[in-house]
PDB file of N, CA and C in Angstrom:
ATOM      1  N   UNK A   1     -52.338  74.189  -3.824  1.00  0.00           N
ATOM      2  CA  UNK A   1     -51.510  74.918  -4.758  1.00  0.00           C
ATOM      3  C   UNK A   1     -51.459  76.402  -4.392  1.00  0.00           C
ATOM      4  N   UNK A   2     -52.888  77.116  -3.563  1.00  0.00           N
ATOM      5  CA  UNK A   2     -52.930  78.288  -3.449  1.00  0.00           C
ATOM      6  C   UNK A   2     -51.751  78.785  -2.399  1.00  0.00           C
ATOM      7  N   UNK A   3     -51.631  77.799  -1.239  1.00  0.00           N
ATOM      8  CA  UNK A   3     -50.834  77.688  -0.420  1.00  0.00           C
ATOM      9  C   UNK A   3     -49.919  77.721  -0.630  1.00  0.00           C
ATOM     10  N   UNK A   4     -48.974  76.879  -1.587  1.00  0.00           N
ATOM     11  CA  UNK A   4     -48.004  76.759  -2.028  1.00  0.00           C
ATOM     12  C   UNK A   4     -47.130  78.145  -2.483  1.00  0.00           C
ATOM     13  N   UNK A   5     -47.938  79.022  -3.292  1.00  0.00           N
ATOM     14  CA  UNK A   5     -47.621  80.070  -4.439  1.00  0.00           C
ATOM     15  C   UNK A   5     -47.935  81.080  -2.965  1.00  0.00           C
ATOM     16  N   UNK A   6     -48.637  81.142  -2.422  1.00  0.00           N
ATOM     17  CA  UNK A   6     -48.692  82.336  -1.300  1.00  0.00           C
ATOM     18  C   UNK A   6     -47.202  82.115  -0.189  1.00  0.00           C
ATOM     19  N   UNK A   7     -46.727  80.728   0.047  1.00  0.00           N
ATOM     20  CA  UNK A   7     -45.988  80.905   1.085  1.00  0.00           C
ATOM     21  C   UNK A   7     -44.823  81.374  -0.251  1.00  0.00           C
ATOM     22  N   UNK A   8     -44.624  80.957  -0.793  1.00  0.00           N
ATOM     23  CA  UNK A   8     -43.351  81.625  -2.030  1.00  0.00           C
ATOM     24  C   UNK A   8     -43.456  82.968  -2.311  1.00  0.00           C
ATOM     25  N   UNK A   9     -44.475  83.708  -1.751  1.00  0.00           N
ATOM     26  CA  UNK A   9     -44.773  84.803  -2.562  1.00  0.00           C
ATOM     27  C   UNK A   9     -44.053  85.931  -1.038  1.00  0.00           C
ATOM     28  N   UNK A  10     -44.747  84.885   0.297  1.00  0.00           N
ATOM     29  CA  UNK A  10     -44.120  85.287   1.436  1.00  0.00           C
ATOM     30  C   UNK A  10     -42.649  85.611   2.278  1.00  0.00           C
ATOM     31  N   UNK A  11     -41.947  84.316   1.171  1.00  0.00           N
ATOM     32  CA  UNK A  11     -40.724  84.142   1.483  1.00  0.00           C
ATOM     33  C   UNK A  11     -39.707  85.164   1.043  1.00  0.00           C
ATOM     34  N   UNK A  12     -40.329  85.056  -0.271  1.00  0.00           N
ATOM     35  CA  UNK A  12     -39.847  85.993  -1.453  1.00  0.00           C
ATOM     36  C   UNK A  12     -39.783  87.564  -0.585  1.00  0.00           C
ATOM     37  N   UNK A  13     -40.861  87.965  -0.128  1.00  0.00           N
ATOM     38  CA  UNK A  13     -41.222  89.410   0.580  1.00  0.00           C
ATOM     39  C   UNK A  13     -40.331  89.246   1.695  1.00  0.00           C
ATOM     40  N   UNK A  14     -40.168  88.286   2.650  1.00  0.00           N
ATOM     41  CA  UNK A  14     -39.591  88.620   4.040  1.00  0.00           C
ATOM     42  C   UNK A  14     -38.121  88.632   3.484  1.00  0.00           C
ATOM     43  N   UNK A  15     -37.395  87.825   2.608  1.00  0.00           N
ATOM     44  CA  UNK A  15     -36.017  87.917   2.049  1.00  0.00           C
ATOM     45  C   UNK A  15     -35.404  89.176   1.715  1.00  0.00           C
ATOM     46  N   UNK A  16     -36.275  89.808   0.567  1.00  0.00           N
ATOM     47  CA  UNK A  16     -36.038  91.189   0.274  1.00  0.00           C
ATOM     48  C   UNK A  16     -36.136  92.208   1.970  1.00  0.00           C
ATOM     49  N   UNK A  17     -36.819  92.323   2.523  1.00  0.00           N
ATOM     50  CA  UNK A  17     -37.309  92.964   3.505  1.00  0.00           C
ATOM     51  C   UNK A  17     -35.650  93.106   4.479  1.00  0.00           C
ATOM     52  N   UNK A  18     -35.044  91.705   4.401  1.00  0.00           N
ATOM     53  CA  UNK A  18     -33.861  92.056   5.668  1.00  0.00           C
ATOM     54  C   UNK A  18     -32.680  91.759   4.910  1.00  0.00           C
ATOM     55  N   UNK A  19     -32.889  92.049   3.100  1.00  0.00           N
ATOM     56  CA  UNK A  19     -31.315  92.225   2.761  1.00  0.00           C
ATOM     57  C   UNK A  19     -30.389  93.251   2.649  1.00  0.00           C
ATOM     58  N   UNK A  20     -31.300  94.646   3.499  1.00  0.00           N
ATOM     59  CA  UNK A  20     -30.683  95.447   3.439  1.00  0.00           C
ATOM     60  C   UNK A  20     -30.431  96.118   4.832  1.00  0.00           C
ATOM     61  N   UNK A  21     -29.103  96.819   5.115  1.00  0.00           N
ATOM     62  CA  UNK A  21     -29.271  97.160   7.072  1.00  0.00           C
ATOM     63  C   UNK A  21     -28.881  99.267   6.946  1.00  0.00           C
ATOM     64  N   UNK A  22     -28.748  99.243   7.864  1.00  0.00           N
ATOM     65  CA  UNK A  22     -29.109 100.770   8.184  1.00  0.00           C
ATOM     66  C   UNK A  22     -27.815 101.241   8.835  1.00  0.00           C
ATOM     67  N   UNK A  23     -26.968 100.114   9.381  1.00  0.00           N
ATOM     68  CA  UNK A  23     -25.727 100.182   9.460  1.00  0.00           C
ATOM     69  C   UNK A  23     -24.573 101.139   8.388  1.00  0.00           C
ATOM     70  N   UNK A  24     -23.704 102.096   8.643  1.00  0.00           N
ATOM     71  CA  UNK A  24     -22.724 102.748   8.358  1.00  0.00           C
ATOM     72  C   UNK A  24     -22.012 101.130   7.623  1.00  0.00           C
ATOM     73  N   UNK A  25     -21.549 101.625   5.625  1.00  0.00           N
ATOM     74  CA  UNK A  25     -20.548 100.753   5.217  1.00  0.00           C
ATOM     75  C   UNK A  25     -18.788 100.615   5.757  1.00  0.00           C
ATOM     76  N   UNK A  26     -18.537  99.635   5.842  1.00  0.00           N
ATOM     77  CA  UNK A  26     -17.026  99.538   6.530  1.00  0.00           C
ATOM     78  C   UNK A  26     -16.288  99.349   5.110  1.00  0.00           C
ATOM     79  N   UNK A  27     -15.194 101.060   4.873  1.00  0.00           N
ATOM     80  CA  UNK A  27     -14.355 101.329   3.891  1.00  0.00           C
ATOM     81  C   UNK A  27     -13.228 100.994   4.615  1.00  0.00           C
ATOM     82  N   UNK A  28     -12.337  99.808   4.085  1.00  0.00           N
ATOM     83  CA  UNK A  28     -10.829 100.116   4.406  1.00  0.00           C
ATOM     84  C   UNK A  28     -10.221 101.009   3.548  1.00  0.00           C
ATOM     85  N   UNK A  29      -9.411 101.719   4.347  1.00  0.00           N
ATOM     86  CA  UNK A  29      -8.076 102.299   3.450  1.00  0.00           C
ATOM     87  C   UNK A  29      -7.136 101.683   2.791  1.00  0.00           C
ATOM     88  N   UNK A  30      -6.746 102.703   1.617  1.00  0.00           N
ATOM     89  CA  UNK A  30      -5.942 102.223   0.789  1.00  0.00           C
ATOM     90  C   UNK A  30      -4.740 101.656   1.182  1.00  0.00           C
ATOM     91  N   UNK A  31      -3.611 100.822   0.763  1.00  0.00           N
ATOM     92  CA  UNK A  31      -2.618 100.677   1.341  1.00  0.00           C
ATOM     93  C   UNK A  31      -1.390 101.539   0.304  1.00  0.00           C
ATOM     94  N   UNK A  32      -0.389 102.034   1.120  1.00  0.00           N
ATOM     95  CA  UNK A  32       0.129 102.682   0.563  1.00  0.00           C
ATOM     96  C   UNK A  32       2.006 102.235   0.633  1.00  0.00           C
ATOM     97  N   UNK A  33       2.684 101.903  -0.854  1.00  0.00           N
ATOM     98  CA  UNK A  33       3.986 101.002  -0.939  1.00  0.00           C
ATOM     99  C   UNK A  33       4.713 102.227  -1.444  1.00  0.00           C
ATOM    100  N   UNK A  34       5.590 102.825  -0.361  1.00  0.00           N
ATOM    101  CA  UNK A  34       7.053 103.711  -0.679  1.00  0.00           C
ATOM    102  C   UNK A  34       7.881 102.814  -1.398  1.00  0.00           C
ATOM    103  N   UNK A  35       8.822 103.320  -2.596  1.00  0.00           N
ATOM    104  CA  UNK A  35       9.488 102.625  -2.745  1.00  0.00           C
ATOM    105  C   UNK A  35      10.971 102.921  -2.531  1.00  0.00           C
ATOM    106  N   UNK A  36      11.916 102.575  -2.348  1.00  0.00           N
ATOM    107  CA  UNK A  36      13.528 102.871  -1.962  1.00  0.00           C
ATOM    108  C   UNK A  36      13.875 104.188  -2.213  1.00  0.00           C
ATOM    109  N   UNK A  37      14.337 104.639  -1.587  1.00  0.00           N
ATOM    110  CA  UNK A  37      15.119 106.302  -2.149  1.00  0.00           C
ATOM    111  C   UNK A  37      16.229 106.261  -3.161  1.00  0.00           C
ATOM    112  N   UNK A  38      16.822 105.669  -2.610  1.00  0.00           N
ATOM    113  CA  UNK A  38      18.326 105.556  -3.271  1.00  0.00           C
ATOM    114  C   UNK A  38      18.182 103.935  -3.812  1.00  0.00           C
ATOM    115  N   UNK A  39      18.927 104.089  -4.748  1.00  0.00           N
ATOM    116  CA  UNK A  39      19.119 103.089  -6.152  1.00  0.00           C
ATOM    117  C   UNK A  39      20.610 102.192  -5.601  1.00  0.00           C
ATOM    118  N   UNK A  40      21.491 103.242  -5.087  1.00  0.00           N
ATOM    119  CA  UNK A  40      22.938 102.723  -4.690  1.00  0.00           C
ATOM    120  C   UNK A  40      23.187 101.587  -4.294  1.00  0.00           C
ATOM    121  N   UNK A  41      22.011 101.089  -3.608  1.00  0.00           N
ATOM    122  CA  UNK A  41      21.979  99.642  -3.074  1.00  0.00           C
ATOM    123  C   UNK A  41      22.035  98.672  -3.745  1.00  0.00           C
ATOM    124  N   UNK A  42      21.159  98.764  -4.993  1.00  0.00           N
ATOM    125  CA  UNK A  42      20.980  97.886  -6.233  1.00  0.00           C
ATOM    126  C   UNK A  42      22.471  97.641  -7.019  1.00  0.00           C
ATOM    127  N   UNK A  43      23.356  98.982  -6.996  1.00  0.00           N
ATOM    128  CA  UNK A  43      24.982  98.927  -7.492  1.00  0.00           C
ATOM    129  C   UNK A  43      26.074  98.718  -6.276  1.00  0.00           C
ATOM    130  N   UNK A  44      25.566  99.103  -5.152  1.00  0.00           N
ATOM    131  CA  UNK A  44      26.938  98.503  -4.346  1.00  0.00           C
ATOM    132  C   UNK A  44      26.663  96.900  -3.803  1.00  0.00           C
ATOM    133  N   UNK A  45      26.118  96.093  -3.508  1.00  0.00           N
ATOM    134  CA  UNK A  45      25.731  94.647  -3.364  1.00  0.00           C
ATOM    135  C   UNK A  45      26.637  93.695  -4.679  1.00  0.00           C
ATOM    136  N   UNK A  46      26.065  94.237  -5.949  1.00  0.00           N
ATOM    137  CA  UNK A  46      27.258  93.687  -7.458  1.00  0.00           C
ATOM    138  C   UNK A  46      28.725  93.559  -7.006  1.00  0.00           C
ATOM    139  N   UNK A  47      28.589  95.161  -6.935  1.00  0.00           N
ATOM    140  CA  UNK A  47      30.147  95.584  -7.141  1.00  0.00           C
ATOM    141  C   UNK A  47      31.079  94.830  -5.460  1.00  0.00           C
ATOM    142  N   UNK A  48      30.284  95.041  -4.433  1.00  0.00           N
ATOM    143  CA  UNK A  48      31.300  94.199  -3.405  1.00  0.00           C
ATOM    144  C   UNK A  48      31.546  92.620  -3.494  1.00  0.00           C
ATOM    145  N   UNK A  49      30.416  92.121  -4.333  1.00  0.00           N
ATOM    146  CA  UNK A  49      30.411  90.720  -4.951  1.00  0.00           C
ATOM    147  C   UNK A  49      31.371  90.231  -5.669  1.00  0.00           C
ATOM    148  N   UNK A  50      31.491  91.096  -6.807  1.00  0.00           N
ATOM    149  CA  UNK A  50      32.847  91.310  -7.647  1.00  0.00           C
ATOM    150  C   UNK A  50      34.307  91.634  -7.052  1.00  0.00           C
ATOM    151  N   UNK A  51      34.635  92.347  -6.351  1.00  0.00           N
ATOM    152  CA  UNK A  51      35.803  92.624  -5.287  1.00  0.00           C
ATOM    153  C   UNK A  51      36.251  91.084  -4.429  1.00  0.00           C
ATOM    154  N   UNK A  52      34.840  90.913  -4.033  1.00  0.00           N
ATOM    155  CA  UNK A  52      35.078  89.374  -3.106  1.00  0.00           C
ATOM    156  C   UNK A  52      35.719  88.198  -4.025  1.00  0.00           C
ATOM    157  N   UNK A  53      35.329  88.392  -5.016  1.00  0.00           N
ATOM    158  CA  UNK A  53      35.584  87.014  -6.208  1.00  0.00           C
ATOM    159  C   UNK A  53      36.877  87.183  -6.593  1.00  0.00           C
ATOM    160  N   UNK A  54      36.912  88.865  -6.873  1.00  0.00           N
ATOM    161  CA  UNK A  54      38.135  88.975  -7.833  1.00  0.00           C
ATOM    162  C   UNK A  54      39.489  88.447  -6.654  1.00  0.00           C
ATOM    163  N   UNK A  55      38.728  88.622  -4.976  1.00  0.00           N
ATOM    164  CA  UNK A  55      40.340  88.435  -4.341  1.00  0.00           C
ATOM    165  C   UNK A  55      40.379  86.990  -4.017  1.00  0.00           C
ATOM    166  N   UNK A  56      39.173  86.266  -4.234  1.00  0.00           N
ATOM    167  CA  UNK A  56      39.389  85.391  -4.025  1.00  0.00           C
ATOM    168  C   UNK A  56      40.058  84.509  -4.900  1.00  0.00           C
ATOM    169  N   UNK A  57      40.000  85.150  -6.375  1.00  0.00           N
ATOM    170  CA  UNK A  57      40.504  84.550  -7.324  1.00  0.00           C
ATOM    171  C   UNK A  57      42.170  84.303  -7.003  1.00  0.00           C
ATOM    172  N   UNK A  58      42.673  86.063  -6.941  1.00  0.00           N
ATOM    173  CA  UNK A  58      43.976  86.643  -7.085  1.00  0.00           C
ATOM    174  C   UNK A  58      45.007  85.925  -5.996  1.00  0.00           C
TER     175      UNK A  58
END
């Protein structure tokens, strides 16, 4: 039993001992999302949609 509780007591010690390293942490950078300049795109795509229909209608 003495055996038992000493090698647990050993394991326990060598575990702690190499969970930590000396190694520099690796930070990624942030990522960074521009978003569109101009809006115009969002209103001219509709509006040539509408032109196309209306001639296709006419």
């Amino acid at each position: 039993m003495k055996k038992l509780v000493l090698a647990a007591a050993l394991t326990a010690a060598a575990s702690t001992a190499y969970a930590g390293s000396l190694a520099e942490p690796v930070v990624e950078a942030p990522v960074v999302v521009e978003e569109a300049e101009s809006s115009s795109t969002g209103v001219l795509l509709p509006i040539l949609l509408l032109i196309i229909v209306a001639a296709a209608v006419s």
